[in-house]
C-alpha atoms as a PDB file:
ATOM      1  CA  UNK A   1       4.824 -13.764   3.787  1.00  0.00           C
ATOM      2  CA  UNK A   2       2.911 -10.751   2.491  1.00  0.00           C
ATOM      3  CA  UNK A   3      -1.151 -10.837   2.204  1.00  0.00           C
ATOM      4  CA  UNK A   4      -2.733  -8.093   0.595  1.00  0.00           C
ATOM      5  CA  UNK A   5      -6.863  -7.797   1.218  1.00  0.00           C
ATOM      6  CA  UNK A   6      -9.549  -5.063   0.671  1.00  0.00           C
ATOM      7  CA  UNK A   7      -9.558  -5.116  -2.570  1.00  0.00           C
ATOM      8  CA  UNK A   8     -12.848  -4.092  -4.583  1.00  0.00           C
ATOM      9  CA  UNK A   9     -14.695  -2.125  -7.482  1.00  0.00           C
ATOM     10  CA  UNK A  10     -15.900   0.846  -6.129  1.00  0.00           C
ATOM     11  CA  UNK A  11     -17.138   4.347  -7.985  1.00  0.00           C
ATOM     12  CA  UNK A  12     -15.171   7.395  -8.678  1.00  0.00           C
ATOM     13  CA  UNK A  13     -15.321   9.338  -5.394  1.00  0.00           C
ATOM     14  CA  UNK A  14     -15.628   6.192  -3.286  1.00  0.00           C
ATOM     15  CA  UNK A  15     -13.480   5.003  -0.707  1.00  0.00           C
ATOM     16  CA  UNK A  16     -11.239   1.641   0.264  1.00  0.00           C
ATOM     17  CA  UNK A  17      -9.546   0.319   3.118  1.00  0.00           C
ATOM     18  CA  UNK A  18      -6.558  -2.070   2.248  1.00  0.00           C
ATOM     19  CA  UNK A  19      -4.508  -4.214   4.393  1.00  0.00           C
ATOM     20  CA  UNK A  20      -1.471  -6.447   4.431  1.00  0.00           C
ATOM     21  CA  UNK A  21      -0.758  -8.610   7.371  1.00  0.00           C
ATOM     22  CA  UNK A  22       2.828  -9.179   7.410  1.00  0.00           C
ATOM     23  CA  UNK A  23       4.726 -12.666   8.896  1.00  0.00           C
ATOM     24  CA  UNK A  24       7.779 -12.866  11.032  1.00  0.00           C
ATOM     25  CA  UNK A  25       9.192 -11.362  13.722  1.00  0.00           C
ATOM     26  CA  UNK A  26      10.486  -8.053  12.133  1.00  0.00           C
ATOM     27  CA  UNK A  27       7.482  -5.952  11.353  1.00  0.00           C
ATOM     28  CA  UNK A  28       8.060  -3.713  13.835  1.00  0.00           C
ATOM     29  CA  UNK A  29      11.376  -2.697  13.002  1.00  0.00           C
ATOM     30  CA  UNK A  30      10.797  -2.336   9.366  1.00  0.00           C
ATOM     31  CA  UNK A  31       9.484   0.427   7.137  1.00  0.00           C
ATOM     32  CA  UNK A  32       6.496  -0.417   5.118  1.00  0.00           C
ATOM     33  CA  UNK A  33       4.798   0.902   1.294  1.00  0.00           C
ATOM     34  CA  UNK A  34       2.084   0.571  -0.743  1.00  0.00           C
ATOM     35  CA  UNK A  35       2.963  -0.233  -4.283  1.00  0.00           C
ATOM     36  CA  UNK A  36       0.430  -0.565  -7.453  1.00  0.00           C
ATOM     37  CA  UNK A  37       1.034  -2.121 -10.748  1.00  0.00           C
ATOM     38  CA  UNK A  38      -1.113  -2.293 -13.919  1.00  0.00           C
ATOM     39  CA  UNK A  39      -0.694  -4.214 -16.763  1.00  0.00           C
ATOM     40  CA  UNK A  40       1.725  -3.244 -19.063  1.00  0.00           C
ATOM     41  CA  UNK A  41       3.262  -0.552 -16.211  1.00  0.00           C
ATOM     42  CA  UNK A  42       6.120  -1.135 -13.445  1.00  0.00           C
ATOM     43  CA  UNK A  43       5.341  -1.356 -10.370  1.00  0.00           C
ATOM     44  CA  UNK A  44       5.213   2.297  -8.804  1.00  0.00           C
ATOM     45  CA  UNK A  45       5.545   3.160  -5.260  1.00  0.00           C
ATOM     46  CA  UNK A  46       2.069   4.695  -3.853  1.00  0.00           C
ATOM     47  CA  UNK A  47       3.113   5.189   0.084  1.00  0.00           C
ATOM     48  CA  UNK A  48       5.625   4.174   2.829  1.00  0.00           C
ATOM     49  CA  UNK A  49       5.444   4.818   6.882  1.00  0.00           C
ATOM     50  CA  UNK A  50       8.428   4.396   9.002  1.00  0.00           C
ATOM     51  CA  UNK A  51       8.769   1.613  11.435  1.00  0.00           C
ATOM     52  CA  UNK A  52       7.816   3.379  14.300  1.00  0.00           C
ATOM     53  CA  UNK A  53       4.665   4.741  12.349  1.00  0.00           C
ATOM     54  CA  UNK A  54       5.802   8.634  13.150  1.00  0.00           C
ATOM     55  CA  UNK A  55       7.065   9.147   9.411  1.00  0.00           C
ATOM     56  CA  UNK A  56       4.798   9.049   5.963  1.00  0.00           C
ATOM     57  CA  UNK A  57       5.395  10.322   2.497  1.00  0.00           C
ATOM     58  CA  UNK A  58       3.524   9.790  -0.590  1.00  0.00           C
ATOM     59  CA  UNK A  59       3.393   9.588  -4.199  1.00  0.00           C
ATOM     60  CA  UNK A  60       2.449  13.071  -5.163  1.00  0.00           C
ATOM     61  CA  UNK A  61      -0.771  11.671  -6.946  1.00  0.00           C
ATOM     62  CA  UNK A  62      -2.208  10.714  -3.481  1.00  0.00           C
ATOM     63  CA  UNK A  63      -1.566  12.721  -1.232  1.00  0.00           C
ATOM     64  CA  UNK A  64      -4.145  14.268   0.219  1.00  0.00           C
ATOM     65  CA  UNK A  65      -6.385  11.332  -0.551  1.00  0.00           C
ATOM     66  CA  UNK A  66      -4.369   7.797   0.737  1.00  0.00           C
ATOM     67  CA  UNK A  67      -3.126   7.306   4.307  1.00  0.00           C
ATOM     68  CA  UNK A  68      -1.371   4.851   5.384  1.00  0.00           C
ATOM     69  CA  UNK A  69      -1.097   3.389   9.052  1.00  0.00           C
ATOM     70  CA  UNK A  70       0.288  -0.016  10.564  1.00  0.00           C
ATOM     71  CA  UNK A  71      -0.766  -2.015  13.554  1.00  0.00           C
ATOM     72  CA  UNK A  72       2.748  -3.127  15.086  1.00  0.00           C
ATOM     73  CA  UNK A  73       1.054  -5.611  17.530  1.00  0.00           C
ATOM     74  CA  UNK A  74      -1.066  -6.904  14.528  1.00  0.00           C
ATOM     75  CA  UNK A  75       2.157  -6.803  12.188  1.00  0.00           C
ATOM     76  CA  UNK A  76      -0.476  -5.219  10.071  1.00  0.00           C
ATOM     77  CA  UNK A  77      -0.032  -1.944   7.228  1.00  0.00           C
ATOM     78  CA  UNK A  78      -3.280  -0.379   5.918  1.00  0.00           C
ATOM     79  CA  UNK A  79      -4.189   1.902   3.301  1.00  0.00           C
ATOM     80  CA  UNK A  80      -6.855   4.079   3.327  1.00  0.00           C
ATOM     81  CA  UNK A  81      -7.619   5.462  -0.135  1.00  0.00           C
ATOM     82  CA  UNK A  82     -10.301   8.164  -0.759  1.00  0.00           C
ATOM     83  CA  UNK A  83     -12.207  10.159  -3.524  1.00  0.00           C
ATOM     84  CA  UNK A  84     -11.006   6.941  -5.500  1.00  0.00           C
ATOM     85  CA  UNK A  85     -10.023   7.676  -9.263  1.00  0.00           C
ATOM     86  CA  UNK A  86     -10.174   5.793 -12.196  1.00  0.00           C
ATOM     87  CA  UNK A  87      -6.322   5.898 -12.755  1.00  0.00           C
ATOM     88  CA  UNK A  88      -6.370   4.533  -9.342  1.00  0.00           C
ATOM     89  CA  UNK A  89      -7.485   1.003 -10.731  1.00  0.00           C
ATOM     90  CA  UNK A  90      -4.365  -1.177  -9.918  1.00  0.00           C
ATOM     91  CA  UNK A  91      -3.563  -4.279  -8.157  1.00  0.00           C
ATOM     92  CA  UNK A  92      -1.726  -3.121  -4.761  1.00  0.00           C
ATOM     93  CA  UNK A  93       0.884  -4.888  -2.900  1.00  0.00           C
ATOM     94  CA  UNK A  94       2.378  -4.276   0.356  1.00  0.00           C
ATOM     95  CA  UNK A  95       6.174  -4.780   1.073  1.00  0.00           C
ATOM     96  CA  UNK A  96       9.253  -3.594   3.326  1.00  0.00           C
ATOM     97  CA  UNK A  97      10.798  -1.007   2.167  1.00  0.00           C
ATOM     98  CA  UNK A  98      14.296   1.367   2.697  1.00  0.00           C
ATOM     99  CA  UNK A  99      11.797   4.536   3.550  1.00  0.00           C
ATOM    100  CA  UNK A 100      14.108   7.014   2.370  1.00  0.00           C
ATOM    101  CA  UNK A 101      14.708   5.352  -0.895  1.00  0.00           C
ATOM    102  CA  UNK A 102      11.225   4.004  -1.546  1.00  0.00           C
ATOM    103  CA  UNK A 103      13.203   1.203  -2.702  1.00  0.00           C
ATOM    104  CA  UNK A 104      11.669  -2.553  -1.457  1.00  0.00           C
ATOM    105  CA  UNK A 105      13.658  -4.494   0.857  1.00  0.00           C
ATOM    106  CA  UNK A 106      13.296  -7.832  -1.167  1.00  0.00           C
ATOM    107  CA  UNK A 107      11.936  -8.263  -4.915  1.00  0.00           C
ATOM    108  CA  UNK A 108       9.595 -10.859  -3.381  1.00  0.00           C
ATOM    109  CA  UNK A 109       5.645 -10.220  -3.513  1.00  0.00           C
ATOM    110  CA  UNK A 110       2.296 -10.957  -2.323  1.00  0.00           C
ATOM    111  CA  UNK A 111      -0.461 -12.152  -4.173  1.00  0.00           C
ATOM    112  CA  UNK A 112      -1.480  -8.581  -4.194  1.00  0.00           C
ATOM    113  CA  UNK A 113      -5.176  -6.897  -4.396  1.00  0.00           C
ATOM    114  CA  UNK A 114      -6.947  -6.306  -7.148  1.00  0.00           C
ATOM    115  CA  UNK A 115      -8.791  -2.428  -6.945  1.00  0.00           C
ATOM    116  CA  UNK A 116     -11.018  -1.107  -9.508  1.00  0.00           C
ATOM    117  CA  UNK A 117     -12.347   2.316  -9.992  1.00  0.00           C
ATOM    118  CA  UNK A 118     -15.348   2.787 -12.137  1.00  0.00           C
ATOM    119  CA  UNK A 119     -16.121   6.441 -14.154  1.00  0.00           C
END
């Protein structure tokens, strides 16, 4: 199970903090990512960290701006987004993901949530 919260509407410039708390007992051995979807759009991947948290990469439209961390003892992932942008406005879900690939593990999702960038 997959629950997404930090969700919010926030002005351009502002900042977020998301997380995902993550059930079962393989967290810690698997690669997580940030994806965002809005309506109309596929879902695009936004970030991924390796399992051991050593290894990060980014869409290219973030970087600089989103970082992404996990808790391993709180089978947690977070996202830190900054200097927020409008085309940031998305709902984000969390899932476990091949990190090479950027692919998800399993096509099964969270309830996801919601963010909202204001000009």
């Amino acid at each position: 199970q997959l629950v997404e919260s930090g969700g919010g509407l926030v002005q351009t410039g502002g900042s977020l903090r998301l997380s995902c708390v993550v059930s079962g007992r393989t967290f810690s051995t698997s690669a997580m990512g940030w994806f965002r979807q809005t309506p109309g759009k596929e879902r695009e991947f936004v970030a991924a960290i390796s399992a051991s948290g050593t290894g990060t990469n980014y869409v290219d439209s973030v970087k600089g701006r989103f970082t992404i961390s996990r808790d391993n003892a709180k089978n947690t992932v977070y996202l830190q987004m900054n200097s927020l942008k409008p085309e940031d406005t998305a709902v984000y879900y969390c899932n476990a993901v091949y990190y090479f690939t950027k692919r998800p593990v399993k096509d099964s999702w969270g309830q996801g949530t919601q963010v909202t960038v204001s000009s």
